[in-house]
Protein backbone atom coordinates (compact mmCIF):
# COMPACT_ATOMS: atom_id res chain seq x y z
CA UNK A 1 -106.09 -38.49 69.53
CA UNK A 2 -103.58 -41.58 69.22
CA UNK A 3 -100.02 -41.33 69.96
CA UNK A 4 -99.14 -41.83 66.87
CA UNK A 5 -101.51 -39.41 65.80
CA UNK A 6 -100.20 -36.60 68.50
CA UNK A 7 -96.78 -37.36 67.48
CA UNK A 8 -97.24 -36.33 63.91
CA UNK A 9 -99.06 -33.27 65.02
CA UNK A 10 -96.27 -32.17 66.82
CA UNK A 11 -93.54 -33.02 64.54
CA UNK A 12 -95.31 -31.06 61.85
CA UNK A 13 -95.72 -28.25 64.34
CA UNK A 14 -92.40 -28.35 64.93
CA UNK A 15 -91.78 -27.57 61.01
CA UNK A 16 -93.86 -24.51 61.46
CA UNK A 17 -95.92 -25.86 58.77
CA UNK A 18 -98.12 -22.92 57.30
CA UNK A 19 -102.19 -23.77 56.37
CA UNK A 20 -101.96 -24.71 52.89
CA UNK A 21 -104.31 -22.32 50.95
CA UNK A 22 -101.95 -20.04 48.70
CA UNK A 23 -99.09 -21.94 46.34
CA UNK A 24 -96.41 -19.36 47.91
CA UNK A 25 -97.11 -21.28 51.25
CA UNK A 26 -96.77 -24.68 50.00
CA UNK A 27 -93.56 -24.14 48.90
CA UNK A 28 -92.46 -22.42 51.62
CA UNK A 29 -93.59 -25.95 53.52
CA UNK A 30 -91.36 -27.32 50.82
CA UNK A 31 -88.42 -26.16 51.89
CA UNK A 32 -89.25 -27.13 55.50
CA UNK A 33 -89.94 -30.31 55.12
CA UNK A 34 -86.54 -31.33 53.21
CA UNK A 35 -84.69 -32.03 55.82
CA UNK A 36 -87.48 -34.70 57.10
CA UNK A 37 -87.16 -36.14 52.95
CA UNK A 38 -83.03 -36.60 53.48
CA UNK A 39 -83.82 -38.38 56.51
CA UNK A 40 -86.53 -40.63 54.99
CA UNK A 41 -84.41 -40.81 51.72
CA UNK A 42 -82.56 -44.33 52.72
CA UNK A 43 -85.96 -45.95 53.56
CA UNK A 44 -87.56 -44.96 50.44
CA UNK A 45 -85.12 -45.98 48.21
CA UNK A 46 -85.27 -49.34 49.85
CA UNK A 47 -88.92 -49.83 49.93
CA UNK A 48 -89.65 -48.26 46.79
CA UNK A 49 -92.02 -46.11 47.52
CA UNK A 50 -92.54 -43.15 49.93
CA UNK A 51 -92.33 -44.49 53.79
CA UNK A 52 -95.32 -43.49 55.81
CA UNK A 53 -93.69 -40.51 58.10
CA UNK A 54 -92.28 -38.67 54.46
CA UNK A 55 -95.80 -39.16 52.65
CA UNK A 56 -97.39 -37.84 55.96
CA UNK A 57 -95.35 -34.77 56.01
CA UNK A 58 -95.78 -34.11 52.35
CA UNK A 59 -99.25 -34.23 52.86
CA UNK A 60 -99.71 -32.02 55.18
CA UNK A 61 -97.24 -29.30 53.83
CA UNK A 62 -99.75 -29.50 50.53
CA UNK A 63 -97.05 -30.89 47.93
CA UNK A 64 -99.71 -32.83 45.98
CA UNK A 65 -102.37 -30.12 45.96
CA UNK A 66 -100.48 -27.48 43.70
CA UNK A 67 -102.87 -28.21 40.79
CA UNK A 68 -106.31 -27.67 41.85
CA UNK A 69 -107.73 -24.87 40.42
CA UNK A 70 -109.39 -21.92 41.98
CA UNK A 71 -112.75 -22.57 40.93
CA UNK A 72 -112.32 -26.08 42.76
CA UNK A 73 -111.34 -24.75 45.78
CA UNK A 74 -107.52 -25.43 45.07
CA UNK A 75 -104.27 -22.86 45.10
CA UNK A 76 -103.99 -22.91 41.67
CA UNK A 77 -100.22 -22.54 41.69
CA UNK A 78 -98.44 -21.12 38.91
CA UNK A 79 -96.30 -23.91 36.27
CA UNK A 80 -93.35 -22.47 37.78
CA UNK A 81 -94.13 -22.94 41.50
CA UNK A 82 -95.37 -26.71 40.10
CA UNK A 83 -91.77 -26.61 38.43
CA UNK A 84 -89.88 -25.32 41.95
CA UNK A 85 -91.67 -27.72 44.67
CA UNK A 86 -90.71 -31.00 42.34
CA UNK A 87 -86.96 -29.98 41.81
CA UNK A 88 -86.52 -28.67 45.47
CA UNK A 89 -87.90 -32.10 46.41
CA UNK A 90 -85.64 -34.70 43.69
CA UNK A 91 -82.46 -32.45 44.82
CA UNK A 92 -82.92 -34.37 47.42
CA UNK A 93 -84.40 -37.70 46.62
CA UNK A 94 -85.31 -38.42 43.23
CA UNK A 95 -88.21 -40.88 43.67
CA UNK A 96 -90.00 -37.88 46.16
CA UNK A 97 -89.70 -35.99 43.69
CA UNK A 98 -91.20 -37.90 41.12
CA UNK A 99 -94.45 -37.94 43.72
CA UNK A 100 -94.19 -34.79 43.66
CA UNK A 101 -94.68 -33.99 39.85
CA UNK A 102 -96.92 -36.99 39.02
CA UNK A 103 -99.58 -36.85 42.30
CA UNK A 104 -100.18 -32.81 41.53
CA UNK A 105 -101.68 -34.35 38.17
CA UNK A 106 -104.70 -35.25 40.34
CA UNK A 107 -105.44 -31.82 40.80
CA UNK A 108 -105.95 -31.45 37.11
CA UNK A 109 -107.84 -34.91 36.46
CA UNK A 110 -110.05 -33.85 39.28
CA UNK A 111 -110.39 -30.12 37.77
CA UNK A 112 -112.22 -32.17 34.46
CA UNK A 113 -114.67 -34.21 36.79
CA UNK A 114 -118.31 -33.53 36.15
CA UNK A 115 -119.00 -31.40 39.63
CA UNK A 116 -121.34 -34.18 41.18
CA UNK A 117 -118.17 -36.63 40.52
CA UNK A 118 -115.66 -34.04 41.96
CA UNK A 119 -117.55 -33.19 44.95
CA UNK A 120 -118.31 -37.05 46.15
CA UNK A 121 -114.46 -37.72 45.45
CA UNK A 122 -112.76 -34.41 47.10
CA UNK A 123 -115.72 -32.47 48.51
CA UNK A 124 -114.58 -33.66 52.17
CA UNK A 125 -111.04 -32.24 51.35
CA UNK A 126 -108.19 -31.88 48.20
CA UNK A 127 -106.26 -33.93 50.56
CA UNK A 128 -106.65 -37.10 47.97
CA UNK A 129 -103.15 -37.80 46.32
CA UNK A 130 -104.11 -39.47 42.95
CA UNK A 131 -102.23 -41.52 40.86
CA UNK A 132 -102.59 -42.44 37.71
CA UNK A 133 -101.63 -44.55 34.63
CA UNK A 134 -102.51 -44.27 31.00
CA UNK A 135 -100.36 -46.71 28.55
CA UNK A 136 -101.38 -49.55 27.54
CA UNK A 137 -104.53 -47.97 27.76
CA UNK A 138 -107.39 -50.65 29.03
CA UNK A 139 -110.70 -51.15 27.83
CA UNK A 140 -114.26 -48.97 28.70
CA UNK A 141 -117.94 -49.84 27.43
CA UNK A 142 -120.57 -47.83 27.74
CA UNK A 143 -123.56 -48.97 29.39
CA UNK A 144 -126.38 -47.73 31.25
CA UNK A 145 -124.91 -44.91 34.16
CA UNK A 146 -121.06 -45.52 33.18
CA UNK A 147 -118.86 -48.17 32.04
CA UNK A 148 -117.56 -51.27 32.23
CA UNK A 149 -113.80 -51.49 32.45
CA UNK A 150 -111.14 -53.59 32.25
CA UNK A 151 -107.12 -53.11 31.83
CA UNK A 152 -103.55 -53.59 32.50
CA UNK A 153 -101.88 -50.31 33.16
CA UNK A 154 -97.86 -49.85 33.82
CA UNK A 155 -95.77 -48.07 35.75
CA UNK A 156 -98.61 -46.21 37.80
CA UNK A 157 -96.26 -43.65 39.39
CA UNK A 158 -97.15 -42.59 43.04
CA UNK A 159 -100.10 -45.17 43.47
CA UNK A 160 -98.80 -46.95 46.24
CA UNK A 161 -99.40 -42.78 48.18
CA UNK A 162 -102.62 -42.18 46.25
CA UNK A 163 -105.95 -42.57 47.95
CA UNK A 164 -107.47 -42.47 44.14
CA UNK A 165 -105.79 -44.47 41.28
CA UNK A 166 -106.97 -43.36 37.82
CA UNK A 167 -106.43 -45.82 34.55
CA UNK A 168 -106.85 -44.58 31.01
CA UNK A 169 -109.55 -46.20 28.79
CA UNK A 170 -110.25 -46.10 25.17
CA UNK A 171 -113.90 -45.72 25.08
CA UNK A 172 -116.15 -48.17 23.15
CA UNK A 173 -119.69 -48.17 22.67
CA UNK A 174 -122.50 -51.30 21.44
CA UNK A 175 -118.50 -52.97 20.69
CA UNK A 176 -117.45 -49.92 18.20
CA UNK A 177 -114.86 -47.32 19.08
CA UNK A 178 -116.47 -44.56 20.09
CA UNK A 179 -114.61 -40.90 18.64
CA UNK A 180 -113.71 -38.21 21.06
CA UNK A 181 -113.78 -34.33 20.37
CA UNK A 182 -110.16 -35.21 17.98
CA UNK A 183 -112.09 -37.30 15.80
CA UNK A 184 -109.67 -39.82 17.20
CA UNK A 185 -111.02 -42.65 19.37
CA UNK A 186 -112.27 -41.20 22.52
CA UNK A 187 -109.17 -41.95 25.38
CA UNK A 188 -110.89 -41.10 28.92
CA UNK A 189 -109.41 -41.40 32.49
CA UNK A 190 -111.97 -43.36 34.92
CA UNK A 191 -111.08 -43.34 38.38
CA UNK A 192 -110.87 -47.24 39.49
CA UNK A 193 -112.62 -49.11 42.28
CA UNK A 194 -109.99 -49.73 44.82
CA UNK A 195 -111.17 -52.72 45.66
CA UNK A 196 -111.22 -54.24 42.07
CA UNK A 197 -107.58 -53.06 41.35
CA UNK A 198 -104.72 -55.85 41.56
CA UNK A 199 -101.46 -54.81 42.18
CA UNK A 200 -98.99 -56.17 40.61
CA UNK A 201 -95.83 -54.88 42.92
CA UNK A 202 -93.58 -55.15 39.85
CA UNK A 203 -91.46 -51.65 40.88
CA UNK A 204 -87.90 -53.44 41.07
CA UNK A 205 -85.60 -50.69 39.14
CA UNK A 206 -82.40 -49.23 38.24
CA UNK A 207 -82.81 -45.80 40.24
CA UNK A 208 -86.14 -43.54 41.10
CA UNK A 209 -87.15 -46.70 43.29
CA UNK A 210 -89.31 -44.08 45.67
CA UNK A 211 -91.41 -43.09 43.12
CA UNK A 212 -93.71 -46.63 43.71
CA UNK A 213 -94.46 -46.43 39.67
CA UNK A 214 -95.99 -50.65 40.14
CA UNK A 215 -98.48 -51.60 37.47
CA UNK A 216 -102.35 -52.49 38.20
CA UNK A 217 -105.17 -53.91 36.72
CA UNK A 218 -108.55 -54.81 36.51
CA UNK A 219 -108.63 -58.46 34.82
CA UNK A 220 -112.65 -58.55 35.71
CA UNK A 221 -115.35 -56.43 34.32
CA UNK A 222 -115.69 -53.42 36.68
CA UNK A 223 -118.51 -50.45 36.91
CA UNK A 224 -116.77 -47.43 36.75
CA UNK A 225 -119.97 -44.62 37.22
CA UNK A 226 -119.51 -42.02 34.26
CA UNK A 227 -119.43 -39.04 37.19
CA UNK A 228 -116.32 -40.80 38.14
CA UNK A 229 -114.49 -40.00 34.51
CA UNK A 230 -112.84 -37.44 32.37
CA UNK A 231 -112.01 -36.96 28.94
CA UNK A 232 -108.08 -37.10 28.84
CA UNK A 233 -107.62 -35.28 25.37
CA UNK A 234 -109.98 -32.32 25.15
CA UNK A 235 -109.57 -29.92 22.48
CA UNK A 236 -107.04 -26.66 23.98
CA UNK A 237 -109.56 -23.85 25.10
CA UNK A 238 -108.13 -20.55 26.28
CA UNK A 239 -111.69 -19.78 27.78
CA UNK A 240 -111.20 -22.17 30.50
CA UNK A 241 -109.85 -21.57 33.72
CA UNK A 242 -105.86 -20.94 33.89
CA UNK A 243 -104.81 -24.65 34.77
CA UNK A 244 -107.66 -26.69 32.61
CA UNK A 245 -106.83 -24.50 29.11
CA UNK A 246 -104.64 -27.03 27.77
CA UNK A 247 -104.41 -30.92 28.80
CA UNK A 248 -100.35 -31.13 27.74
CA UNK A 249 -99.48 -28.47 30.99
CA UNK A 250 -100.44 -31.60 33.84
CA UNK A 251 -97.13 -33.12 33.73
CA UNK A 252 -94.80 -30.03 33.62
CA UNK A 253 -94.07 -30.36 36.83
CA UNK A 254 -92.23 -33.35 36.15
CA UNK A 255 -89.28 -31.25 34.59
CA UNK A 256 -88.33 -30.48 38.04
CA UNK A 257 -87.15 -34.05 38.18
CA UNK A 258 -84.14 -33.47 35.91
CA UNK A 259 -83.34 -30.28 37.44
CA UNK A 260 -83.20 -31.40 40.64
CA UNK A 261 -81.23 -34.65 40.17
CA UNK A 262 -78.79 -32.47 38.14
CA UNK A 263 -78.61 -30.06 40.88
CA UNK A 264 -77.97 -33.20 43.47
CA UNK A 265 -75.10 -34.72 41.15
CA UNK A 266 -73.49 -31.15 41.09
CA UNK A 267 -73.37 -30.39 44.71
CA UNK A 268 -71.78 -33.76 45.25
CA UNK A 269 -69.41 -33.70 42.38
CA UNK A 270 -68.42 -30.44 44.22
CA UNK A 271 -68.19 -31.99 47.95
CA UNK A 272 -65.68 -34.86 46.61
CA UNK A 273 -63.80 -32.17 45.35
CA UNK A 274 -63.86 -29.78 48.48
CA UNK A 275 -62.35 -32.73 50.59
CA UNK A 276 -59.58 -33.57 47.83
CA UNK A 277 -58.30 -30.36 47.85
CA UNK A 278 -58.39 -29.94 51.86
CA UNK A 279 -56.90 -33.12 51.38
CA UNK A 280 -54.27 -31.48 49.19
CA UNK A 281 -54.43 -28.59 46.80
CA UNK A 282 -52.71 -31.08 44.45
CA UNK A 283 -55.33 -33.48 44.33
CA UNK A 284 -57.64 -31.35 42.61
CA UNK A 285 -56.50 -30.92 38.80
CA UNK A 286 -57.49 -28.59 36.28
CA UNK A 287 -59.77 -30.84 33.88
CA UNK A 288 -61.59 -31.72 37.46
CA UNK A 289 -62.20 -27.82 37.92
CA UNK A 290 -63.54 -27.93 34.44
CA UNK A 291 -65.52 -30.48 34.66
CA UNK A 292 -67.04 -29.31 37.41
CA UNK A 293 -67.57 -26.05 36.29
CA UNK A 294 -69.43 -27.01 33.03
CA UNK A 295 -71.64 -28.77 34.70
CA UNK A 296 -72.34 -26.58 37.63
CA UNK A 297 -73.05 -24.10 34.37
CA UNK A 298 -75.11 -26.68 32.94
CA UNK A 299 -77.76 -26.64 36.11
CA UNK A 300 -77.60 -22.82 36.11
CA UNK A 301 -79.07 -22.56 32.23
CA UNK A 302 -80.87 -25.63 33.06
CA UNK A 303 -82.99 -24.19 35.22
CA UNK A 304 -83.20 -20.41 33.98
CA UNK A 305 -84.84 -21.88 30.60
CA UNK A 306 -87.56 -23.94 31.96
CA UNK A 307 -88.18 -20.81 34.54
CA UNK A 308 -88.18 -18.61 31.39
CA UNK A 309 -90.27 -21.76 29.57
CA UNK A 310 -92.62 -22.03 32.60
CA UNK A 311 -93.07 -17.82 32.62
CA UNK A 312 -94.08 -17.31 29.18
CA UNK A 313 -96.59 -19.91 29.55
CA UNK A 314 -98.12 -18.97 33.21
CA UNK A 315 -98.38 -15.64 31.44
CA UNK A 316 -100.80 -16.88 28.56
CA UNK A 317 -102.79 -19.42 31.45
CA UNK A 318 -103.53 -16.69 33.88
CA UNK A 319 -104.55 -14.14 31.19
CA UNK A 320 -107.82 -14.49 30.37
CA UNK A 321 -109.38 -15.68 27.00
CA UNK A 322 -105.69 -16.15 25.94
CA UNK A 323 -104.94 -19.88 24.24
CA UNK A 324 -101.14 -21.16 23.88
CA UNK A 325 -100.13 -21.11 20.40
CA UNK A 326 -98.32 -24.10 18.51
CA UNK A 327 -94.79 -22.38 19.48
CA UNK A 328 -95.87 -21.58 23.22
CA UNK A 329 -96.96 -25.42 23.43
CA UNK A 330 -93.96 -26.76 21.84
CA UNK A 331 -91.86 -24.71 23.88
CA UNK A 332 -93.58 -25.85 27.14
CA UNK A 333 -93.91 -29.70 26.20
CA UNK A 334 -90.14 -30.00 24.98
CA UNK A 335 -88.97 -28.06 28.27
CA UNK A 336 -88.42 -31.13 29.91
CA UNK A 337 -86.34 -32.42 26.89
CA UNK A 338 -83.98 -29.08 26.93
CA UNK A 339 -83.63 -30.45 31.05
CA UNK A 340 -83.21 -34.02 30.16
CA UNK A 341 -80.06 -33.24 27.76
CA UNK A 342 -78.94 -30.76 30.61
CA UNK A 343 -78.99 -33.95 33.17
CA UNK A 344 -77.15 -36.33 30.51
CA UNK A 345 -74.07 -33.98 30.46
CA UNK A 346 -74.11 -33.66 33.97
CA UNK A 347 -74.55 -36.91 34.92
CA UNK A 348 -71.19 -37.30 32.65
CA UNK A 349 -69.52 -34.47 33.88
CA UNK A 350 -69.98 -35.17 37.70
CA UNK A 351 -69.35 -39.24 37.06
CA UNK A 352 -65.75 -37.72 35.31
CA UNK A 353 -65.26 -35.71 38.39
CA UNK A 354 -65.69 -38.57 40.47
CA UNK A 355 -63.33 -40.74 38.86
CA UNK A 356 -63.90 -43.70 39.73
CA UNK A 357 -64.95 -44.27 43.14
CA UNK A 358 -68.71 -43.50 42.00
CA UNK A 359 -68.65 -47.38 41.51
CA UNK A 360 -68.52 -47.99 45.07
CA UNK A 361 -72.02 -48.45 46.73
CA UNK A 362 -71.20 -46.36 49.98
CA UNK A 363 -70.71 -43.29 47.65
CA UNK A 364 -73.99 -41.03 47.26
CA UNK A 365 -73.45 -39.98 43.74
CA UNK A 366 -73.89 -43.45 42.83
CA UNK A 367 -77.39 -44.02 43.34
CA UNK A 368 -77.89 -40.00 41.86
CA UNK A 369 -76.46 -41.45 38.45
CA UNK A 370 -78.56 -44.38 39.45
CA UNK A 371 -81.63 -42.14 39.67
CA UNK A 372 -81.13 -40.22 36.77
CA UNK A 373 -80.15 -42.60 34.52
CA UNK A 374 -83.35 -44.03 35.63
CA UNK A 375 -85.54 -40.66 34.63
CA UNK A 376 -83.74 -40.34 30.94
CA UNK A 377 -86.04 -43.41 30.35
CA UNK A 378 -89.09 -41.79 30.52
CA UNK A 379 -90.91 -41.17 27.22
CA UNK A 380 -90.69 -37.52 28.33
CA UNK A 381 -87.38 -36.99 27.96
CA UNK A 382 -87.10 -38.40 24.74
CA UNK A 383 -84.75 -35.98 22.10
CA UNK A 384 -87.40 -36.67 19.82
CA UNK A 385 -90.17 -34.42 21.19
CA UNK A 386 -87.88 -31.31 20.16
CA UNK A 387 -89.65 -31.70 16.86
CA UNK A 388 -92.30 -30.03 18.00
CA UNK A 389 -90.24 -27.05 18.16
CA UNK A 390 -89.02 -27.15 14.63
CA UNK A 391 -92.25 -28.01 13.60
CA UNK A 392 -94.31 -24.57 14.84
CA UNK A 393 -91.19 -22.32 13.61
CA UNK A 394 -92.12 -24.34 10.06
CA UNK A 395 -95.15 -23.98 9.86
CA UNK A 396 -96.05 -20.56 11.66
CA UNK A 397 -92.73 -18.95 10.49
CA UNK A 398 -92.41 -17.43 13.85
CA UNK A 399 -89.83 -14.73 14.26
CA UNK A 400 -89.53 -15.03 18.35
CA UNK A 401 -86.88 -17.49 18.29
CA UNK A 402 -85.52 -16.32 22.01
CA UNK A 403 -87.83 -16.42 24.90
């Protein structure tokens, strides 16, 4: 064993690290290894993507394994433990986080592999972070075995971490669009030849600089080997096993971005308040307390409703032969919208409480507005997507209006 290798070993004994083979372990590793994240947190933001001590110790406390399913040899943790291990993690640097909720993915790309794909790729261990990127989506013929494949995909979250980068295709065959199981044009994710992948190191942001989200392509004409792909939009099946009934439940883990980030903006909007007012009671007015307040409320709901959101969904996944209806979707889906407009009032609230010193660069709230500024761009947090709501209490006339 190296040094370098005997010094991890210890350090991660020194966590008291648990074996990583039940989802209530992981994230009890989560909340060990936080204290190694605020260390790293400085680094990470300034070379955009996770430095190589944090990514080690997320590894090995199983952070990017939560979505492996049983049947693949995974934890197969529930879409609230998903939910809890991303926002512990952004609470305390938002671009972990965002590794977090985006490399667990993997575990449900892998979870669609044919099984002679999956077990060449992650038969040696789940260990594999994998990152992946579907818009623009690039280009796959069929031909003999696989495809060809060529693309330009953006903001590949994670991939600089990943050991397997995954780009979505639209899948063409003799030249014609070939349809998927919608009817629409089939849209599969192909897992890429290192080797063949340029980087294009394009990650230069506003705020979640740790997540590493740099573009890639494949400007040549690459064989992808069909083993090594999945369809990306299968049809919803409540046969299936718990975490591969419904394509739309990979990313939910993401919501734990807002929370967290919301949570971080809080507890410091509260610190610069705790030193005013040992400062001098005076210092501390009553539209501060307020301000405070609301938003301290705003977390608390925050994060009840997408524990409520993620609950009434693990409870259809895990029963068997059960399928999420329209409203369950919706409600699911548009969770990380309800958190998104939770973080935008926060963001405010804290900034107000702040005054204005969050301008200054030395103070920490300013790269937390910074960072979540930076997640309300996402397409996932867009107001829009509460349509989905409205739509299934349309169209279903559903009475259960209150989870």
């Amino acid at each position: 064993m190296t040094d370098t290798a005997a010094g991890s070993a210890l350090e991660e004994d020194s966590l008291g690290l648990e074996p990583k083979t039940t989802a209530e372990a992981i994230l009890r590793n989560t909340d060990r290894i936080l204290p190694v994240i605020a260390e790293e947190a400085d680094e990470i933001e300034r070379i955009a993507r996770l430095t190589p001590r944090a990514e080690r110790i997320m590894r090995a406390a199983g952070v990017f394994e939560l979505g492996f399913g049983k049947h693949r040899g995974g934890v197969e943790a529930t879409l609230r433990e998903q939910v809890e291990a991303t926002a512990k993690v952004s609470a305390i640097d938002a671009g972990a986080g965002w590794n977090v909720g985006v490399l667990n993915a993997g575990g449900y790309y892998a979870t669609r592999l044919p099984q002679d794909g999956f077990d060449e790729l992650y038969g040696d261990t789940l260990d594999h972070p994998t990152s992946g990127a579907f818009h623009p989506p690039g280009r796959a013929e069929v031909v003999d075995g696989g495809f060809m494949v060529t693309g330009n995909w953006g903001w590949g979250s994670g991939s600089y971490s990943a050991d397997y980068i995954v780009g979505g295709c639209l899948v063409f065959k003799d030249g014609q669009p070939m349809p998927g199981v919608s009817g629409r044009q089939a849209l599969y994710g192909l897992y890429l030849p290192k080797e063949a992948i340029v980087v294009a190191h394009d990650w230069q942001t506003l705020g979640v600089r740790g997540s590493g989200s740099t573009s890639y392509s494949i400007p040549e004409p690459t064989f992808v080997p069909a083993r090594h792909s999945f369809d990306r939009e299968p049809l919803d099946d409540g046969d299936k096993d718990p975490l591969n009934k419904s394509v739309h439940i990979a990313f939910f883990g993401l919501t734990g971005v807002a929370l967290g980030v919301a949570e971080h903006a809080v507890r410091l909007a509260a610190e610069y308040l705790r030193v005013r007012y040992e400062s001098s009671p005076t210092r501390v007015d009553a539209n501060m307390l307020q301000c405070l307040g609301e938003a301290a409320s705003e977390v608390e709901f925050a994060y009840a409703g997408v524990r409520a959101a993620a609950d009434a969904v693990d409870e259809v996944l895990f029963t068997p032969g059960r399928a999420l209806s329209p409203l369950e979707l919706a409600r699911m889906v548009t969770a990380n919208q309800q958190a998104a407009i939770a973080l935008r009032r926060v963001l405010n609230l804290a900034s107000e409480v702040a005054q204005s010193s969050y301008i200054l660069d030395r103070e920490p709230l300013q790269r937390v507005l910074r960072d979540g500024f930076s997640a309300l761009a996402h397409a996932g947090t867009r107001r829009a997507g509460l349509q989905m709501v409205g739509k299934a209490h349309v169209e279903s006339a559903a009475t259960d209006w209150v989870l």
